[in-house]
N, C-alpha and C. Protein backbone atom coordinates (compact mmCIF):
# COMPACT_ATOMS: atom_id res chain seq x y z
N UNK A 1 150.60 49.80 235.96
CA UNK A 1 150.80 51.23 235.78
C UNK A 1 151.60 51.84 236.92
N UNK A 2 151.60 51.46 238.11
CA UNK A 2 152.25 51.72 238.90
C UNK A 2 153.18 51.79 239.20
N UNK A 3 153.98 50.45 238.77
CA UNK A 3 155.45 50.48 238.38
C UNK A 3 155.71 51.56 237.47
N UNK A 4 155.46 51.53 236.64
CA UNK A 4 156.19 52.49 235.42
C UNK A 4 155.90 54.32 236.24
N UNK A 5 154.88 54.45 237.01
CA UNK A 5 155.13 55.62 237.64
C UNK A 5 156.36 55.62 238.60
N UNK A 6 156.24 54.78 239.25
CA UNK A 6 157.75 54.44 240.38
C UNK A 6 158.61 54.31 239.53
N UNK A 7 158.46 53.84 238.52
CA UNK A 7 160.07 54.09 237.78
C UNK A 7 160.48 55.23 237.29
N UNK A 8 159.70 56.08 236.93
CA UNK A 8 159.56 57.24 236.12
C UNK A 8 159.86 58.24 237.38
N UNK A 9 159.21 57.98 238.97
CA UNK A 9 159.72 58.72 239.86
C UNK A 9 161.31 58.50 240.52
N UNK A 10 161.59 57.45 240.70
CA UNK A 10 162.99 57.08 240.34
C UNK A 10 163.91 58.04 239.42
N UNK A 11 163.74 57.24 238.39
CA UNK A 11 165.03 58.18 237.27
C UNK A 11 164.49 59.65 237.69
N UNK A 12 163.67 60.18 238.06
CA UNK A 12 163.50 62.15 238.41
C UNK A 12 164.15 61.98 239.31
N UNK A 13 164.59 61.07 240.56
CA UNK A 13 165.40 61.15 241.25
C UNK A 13 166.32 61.27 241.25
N UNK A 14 166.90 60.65 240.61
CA UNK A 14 168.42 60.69 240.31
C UNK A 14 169.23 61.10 238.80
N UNK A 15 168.14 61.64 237.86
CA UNK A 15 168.54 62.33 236.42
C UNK A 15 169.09 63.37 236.71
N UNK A 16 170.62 63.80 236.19
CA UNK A 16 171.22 65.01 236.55
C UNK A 16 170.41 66.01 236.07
N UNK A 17 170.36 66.16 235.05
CA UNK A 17 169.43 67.12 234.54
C UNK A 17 167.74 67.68 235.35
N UNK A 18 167.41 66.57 235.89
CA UNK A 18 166.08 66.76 236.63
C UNK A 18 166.80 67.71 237.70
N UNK A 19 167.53 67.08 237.96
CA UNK A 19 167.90 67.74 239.89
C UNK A 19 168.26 69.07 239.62
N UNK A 20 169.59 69.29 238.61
CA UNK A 20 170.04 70.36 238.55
C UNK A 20 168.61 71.55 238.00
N UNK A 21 167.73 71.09 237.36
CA UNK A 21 166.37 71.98 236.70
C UNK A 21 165.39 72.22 238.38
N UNK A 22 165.19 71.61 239.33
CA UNK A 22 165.18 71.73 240.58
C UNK A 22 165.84 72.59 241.23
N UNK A 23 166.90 72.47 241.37
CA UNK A 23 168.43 73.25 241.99
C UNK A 23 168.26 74.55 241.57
N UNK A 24 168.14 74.85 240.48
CA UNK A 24 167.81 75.81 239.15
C UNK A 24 166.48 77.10 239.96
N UNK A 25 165.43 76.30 239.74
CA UNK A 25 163.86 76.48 239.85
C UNK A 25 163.66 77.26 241.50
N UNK A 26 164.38 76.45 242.79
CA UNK A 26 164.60 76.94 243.93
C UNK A 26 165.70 78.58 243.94
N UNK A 27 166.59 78.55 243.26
CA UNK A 27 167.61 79.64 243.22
C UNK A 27 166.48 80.68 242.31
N UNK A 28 166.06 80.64 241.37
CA UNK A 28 165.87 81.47 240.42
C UNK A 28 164.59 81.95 241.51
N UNK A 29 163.64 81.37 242.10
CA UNK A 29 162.70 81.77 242.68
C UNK A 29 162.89 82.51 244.00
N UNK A 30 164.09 82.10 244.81
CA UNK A 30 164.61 83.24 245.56
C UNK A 30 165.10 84.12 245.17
N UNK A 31 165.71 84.07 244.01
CA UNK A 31 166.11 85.26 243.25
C UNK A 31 164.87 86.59 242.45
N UNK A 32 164.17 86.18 242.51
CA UNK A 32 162.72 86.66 242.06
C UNK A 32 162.22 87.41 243.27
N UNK A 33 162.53 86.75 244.56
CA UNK A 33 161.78 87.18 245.62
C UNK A 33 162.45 88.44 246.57
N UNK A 34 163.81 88.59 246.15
CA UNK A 34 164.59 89.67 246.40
C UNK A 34 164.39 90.84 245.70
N UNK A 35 164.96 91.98 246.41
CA UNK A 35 164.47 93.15 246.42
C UNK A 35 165.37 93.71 245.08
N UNK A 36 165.24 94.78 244.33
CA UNK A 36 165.97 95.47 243.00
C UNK A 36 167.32 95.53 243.32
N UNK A 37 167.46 96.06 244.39
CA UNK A 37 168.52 96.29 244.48
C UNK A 37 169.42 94.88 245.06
N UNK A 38 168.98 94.08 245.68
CA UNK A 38 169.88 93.11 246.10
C UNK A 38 169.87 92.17 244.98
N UNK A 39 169.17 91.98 244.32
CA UNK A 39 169.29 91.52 242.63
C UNK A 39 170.06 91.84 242.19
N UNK A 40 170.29 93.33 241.93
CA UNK A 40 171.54 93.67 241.40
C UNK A 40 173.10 93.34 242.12
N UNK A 41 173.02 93.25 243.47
CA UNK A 41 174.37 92.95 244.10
C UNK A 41 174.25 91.77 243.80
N UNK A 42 173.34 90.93 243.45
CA UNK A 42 174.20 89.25 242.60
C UNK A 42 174.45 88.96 241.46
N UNK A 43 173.84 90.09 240.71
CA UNK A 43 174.29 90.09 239.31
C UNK A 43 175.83 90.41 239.38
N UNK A 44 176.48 91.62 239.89
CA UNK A 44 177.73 92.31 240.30
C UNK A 44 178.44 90.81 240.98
N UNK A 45 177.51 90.07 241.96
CA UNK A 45 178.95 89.00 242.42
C UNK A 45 178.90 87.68 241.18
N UNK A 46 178.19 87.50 240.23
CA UNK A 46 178.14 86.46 238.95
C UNK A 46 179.32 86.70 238.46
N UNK A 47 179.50 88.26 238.34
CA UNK A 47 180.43 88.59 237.18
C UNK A 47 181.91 88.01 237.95
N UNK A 48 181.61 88.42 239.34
CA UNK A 48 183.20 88.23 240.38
C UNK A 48 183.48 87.03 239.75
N UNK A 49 182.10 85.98 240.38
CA UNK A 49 182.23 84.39 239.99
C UNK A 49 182.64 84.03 238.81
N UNK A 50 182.27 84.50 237.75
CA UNK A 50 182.89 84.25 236.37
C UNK A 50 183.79 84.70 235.91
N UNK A 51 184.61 85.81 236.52
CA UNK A 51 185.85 86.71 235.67
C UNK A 51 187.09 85.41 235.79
N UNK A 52 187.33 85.36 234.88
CA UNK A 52 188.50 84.44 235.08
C UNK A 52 189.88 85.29 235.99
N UNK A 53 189.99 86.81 235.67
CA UNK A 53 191.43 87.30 236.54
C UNK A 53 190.69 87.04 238.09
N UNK A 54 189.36 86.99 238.48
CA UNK A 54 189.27 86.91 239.68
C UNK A 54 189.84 85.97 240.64
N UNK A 55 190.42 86.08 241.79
CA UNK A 55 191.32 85.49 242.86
C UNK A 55 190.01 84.24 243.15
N UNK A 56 190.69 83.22 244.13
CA UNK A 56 189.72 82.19 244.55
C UNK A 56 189.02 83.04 245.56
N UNK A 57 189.97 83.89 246.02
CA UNK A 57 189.18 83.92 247.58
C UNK A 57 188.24 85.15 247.19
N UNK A 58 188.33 85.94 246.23
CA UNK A 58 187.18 86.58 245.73
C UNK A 58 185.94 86.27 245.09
N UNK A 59 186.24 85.00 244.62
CA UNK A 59 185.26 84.42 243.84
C UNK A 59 184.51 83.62 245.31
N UNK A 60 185.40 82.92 246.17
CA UNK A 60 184.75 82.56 247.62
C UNK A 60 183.48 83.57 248.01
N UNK A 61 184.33 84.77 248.37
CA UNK A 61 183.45 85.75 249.13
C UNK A 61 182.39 86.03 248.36
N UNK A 62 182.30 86.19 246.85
CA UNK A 62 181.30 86.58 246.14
C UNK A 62 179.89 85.66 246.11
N UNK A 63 181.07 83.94 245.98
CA UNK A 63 179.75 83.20 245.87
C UNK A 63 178.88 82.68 247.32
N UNK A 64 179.68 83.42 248.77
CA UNK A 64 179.11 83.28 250.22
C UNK A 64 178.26 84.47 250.13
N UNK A 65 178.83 86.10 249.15
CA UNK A 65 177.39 87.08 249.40
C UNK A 65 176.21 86.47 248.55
N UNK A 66 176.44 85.96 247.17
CA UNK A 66 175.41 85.18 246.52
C UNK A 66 174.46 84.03 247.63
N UNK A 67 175.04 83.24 248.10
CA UNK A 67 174.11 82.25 249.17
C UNK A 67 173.35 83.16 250.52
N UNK A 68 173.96 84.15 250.88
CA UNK A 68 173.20 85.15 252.19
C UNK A 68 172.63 85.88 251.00
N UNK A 69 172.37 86.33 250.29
CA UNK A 69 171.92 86.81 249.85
C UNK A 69 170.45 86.49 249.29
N UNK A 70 170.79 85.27 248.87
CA UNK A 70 169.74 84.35 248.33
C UNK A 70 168.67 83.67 249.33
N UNK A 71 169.34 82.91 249.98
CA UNK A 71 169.02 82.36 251.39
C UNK A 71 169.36 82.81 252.76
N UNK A 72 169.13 83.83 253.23
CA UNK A 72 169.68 84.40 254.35
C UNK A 72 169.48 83.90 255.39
N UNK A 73 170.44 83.86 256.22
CA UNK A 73 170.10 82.86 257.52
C UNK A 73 170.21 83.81 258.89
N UNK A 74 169.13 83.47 259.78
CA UNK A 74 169.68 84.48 261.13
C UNK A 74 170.65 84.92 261.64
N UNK A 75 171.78 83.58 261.97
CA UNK A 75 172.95 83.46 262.59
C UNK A 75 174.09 84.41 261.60
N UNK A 76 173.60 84.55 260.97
CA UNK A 76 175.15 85.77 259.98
C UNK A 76 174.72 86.76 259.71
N UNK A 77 173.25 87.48 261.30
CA UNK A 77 172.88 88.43 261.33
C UNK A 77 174.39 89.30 261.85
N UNK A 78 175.15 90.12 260.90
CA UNK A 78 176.07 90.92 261.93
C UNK A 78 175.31 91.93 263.38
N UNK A 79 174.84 92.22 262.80
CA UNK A 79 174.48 92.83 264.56
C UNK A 79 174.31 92.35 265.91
N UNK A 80 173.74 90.95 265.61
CA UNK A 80 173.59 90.15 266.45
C UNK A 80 174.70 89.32 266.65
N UNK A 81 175.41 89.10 265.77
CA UNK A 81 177.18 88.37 265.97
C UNK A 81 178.03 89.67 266.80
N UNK A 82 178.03 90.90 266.26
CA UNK A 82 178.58 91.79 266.99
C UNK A 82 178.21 91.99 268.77
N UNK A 83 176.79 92.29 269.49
CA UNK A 83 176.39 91.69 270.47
C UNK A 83 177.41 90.66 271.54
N UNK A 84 177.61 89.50 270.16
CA UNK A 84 177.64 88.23 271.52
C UNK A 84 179.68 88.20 271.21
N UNK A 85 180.12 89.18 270.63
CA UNK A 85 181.28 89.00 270.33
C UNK A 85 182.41 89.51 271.72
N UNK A 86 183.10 88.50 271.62
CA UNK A 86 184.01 88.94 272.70
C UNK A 86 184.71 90.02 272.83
N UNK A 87 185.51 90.53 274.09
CA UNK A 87 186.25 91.69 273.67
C UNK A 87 187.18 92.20 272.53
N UNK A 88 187.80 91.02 272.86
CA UNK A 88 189.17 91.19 271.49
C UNK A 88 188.78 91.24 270.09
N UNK A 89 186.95 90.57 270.21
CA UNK A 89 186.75 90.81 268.31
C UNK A 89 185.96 91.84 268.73
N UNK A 90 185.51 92.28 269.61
CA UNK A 90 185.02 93.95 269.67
C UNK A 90 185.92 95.30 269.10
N UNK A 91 186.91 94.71 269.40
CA UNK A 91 188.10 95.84 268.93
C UNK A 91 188.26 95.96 267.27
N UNK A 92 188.27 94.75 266.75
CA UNK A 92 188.36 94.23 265.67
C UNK A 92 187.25 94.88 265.05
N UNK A 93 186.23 94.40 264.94
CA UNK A 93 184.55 95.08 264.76
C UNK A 93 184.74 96.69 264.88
N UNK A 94 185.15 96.99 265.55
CA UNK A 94 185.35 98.16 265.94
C UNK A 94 186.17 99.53 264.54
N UNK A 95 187.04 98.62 264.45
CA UNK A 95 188.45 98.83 263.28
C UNK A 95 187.35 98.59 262.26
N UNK A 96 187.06 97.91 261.95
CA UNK A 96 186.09 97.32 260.17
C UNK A 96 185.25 98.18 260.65
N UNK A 97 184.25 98.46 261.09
CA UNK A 97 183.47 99.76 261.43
C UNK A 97 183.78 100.70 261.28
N UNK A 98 184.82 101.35 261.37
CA UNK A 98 185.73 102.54 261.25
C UNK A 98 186.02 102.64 259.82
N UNK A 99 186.89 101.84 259.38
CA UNK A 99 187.39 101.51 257.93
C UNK A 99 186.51 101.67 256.95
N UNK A 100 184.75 100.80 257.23
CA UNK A 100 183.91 101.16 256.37
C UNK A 100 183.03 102.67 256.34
N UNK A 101 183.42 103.23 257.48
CA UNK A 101 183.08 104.50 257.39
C UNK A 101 183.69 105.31 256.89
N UNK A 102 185.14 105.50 256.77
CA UNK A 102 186.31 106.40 256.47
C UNK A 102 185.75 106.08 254.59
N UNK A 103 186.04 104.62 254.69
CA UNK A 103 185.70 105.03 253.05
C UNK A 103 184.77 105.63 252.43
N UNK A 104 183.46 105.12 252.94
CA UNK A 104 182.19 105.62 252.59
C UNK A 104 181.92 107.37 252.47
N UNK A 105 182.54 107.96 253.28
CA UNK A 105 183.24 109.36 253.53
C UNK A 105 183.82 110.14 252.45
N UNK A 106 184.92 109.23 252.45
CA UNK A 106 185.95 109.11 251.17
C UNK A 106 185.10 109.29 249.87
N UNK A 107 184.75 108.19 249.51
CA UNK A 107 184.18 108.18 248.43
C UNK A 107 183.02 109.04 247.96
N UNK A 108 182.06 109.48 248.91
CA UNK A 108 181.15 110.69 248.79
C UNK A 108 181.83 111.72 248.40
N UNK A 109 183.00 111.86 249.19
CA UNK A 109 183.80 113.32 249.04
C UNK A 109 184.08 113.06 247.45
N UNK A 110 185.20 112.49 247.34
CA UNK A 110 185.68 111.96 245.97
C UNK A 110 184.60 112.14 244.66
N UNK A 111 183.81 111.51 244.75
CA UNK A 111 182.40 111.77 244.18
C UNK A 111 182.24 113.04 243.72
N UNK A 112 182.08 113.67 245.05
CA UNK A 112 181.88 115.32 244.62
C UNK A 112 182.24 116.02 243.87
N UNK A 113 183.50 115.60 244.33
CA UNK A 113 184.98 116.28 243.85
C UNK A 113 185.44 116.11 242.07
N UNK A 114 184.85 114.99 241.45
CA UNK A 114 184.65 114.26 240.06
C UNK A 114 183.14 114.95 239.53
N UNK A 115 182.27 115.28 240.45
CA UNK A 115 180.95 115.39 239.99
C UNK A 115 180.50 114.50 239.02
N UNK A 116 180.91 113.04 239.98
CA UNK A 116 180.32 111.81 239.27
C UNK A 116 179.03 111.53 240.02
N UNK A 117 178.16 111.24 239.74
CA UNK A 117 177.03 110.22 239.65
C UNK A 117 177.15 108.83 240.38
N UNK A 118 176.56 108.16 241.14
CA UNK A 118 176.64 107.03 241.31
C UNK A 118 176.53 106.07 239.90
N UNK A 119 175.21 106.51 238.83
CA UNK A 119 175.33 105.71 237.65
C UNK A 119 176.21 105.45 237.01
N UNK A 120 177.27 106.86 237.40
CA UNK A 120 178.28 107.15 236.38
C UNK A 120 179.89 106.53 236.88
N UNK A 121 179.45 106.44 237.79
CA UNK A 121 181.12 105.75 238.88
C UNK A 121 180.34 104.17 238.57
N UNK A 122 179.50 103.80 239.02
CA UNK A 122 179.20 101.98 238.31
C UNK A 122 179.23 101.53 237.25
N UNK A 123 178.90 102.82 236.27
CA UNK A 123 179.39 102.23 235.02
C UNK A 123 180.71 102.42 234.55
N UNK A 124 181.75 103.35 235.16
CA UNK A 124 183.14 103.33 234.84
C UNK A 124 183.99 101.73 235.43
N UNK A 125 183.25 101.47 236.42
CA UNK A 125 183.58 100.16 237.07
C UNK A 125 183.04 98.52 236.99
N UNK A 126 181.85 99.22 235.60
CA UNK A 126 181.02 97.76 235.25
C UNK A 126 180.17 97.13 236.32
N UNK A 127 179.87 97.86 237.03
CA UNK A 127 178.69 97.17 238.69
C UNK A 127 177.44 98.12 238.60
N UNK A 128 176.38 97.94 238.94
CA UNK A 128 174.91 98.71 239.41
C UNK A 128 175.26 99.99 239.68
N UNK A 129 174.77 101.04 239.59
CA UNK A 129 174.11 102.01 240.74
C UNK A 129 173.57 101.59 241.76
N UNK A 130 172.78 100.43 242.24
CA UNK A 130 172.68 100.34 243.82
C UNK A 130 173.80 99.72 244.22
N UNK A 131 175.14 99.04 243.78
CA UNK A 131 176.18 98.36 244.63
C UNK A 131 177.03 99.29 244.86
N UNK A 132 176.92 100.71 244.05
CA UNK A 132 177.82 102.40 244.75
C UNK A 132 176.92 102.45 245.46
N UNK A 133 175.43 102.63 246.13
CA UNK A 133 174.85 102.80 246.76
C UNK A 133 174.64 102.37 247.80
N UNK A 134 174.78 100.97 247.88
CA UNK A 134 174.71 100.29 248.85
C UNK A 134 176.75 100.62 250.00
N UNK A 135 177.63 100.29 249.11
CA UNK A 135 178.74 101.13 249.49
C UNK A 135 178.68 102.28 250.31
N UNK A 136 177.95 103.41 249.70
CA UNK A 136 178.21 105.12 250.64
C UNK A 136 177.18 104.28 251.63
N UNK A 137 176.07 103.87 251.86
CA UNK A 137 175.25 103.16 252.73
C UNK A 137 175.89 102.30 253.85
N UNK A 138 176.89 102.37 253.36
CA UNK A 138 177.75 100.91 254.02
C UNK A 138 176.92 99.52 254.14
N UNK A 139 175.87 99.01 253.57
CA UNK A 139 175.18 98.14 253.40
C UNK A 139 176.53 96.81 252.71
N UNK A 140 177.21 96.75 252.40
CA UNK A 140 178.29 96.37 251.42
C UNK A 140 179.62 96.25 251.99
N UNK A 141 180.67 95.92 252.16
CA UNK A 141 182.37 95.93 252.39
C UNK A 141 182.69 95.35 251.13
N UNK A 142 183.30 96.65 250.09
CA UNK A 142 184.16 96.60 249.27
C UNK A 142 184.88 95.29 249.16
N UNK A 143 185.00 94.58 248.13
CA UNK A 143 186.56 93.73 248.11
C UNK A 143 187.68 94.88 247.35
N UNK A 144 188.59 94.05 247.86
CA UNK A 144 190.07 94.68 247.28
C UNK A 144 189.60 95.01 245.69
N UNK A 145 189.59 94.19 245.09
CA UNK A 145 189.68 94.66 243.57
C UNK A 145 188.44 95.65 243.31
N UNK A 146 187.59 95.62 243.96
CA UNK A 146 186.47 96.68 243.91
C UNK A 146 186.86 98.49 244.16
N UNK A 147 187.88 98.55 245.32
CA UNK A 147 188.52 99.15 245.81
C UNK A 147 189.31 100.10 244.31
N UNK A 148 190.20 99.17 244.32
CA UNK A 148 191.11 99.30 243.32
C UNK A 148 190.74 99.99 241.88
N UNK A 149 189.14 99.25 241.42
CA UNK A 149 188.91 99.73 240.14
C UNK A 149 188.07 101.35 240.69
N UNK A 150 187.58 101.80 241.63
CA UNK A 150 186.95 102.37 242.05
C UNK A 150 187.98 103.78 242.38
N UNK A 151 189.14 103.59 242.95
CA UNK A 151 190.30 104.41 242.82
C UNK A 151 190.46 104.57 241.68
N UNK A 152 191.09 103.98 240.53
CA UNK A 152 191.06 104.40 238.83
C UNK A 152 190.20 105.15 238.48
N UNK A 153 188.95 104.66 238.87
CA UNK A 153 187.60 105.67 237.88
C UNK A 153 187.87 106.57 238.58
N UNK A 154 187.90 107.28 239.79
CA UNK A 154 188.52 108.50 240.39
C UNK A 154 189.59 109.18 240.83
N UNK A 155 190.41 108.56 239.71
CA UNK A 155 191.70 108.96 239.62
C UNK A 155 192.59 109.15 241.02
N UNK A 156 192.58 108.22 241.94
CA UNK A 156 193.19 108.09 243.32
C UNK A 156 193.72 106.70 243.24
N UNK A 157 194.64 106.83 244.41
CA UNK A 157 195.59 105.44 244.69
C UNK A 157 194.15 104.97 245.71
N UNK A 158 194.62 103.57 245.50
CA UNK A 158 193.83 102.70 246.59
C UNK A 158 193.82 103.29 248.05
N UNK A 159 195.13 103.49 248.50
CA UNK A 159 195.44 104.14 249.22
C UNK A 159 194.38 104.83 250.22
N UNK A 160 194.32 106.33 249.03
CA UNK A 160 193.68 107.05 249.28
C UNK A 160 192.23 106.73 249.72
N UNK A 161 191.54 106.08 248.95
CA UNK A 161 190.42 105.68 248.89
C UNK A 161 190.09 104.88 250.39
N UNK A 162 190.92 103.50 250.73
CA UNK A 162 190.85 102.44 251.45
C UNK A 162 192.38 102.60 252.02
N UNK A 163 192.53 103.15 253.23
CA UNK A 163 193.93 103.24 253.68
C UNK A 163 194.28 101.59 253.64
N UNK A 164 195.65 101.10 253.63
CA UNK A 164 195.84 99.97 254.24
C UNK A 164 195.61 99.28 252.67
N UNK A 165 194.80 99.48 251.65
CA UNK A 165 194.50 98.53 250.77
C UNK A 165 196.09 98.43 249.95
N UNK A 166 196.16 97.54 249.44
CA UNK A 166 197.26 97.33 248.19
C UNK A 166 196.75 97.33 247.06
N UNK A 167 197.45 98.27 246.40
CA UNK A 167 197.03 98.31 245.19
C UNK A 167 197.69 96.80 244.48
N UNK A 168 197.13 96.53 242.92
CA UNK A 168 198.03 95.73 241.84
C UNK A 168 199.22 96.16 241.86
């Protein structure tokens, strides 16, 4: 009888299907263990991951917020990377700090100015109400195409919205 258990633990070893239902079982259960709203910012990066017009390096960044997200690790605490950062990426840090504020600004104003809704600007753009939320929060850095569709629903150039961005 023993054998046939060792064998039977074997093939679970190495059956694609076993591992990947494993693989599966670990993700879905960190995914369970996250909060509403950060649930929703991985539902929003699935779609990145799956859109076929999406760029590699968007689908990259989406599926690196999906893994911190899921599994968060100390070391890609930004605050604590900011801390031990040298001068020259202090400056840098400094600029992306700035940038995510100007927009966040921006876009409140803009907001106003539409007397849109956060529900109502995520659903012109197909993403949550907490991933506009997390945005004016600055919890979030926009990607470009996020940018972009986010200017349309409020009738502004990228521009406007995200100085420096390029539009399509």
């Amino acid at each position: 009888m023993s054998g046939t258990y060792q064998e039977e633990a074997q093939k679970a070893r190495t059956d694609p299907n076993i591992i990947t239902s494993q693989v599966f079982a670990q993700v879905f259960q960190a995914y369970l263990e996250c909060t509403d709203a950060i649930q929703a910012v991985i539902r929003d990066m699935v779609e990145i991951v799956n859109d076929p017009s999406a760029t590699p390096e968007e689908r990259t960044s989406a599926l690196g917020t999906i893994s911190e997200a899921l599994f968060p690790s100390p070391s890609h605490d930004l605050e604590e990377l900011e801390k031990k950062a040298a001068p020259q990426d202090k400056t840098i840090l400094d600029r992306m700090d700035h940038e995510e504020a100007t927009f966040a600004e921006r876009l409140a104003i803009l907001m106003e100015k539409r007397n849109m809704t956060q529900e109502e600007l995520g659903a012109a753009i197909d993403v949550g109400q907490s991933a506009i939320s997390m945005m004016l929060a600055r919890d979030c850095r926009p990607q470009r195409r996020t940018v972009e569709k986010l200017a349309r629903a409020l009738r502004v150039s990228p521009e406007e919205l995200w100085p420096g961005v390029k539009g399509d």
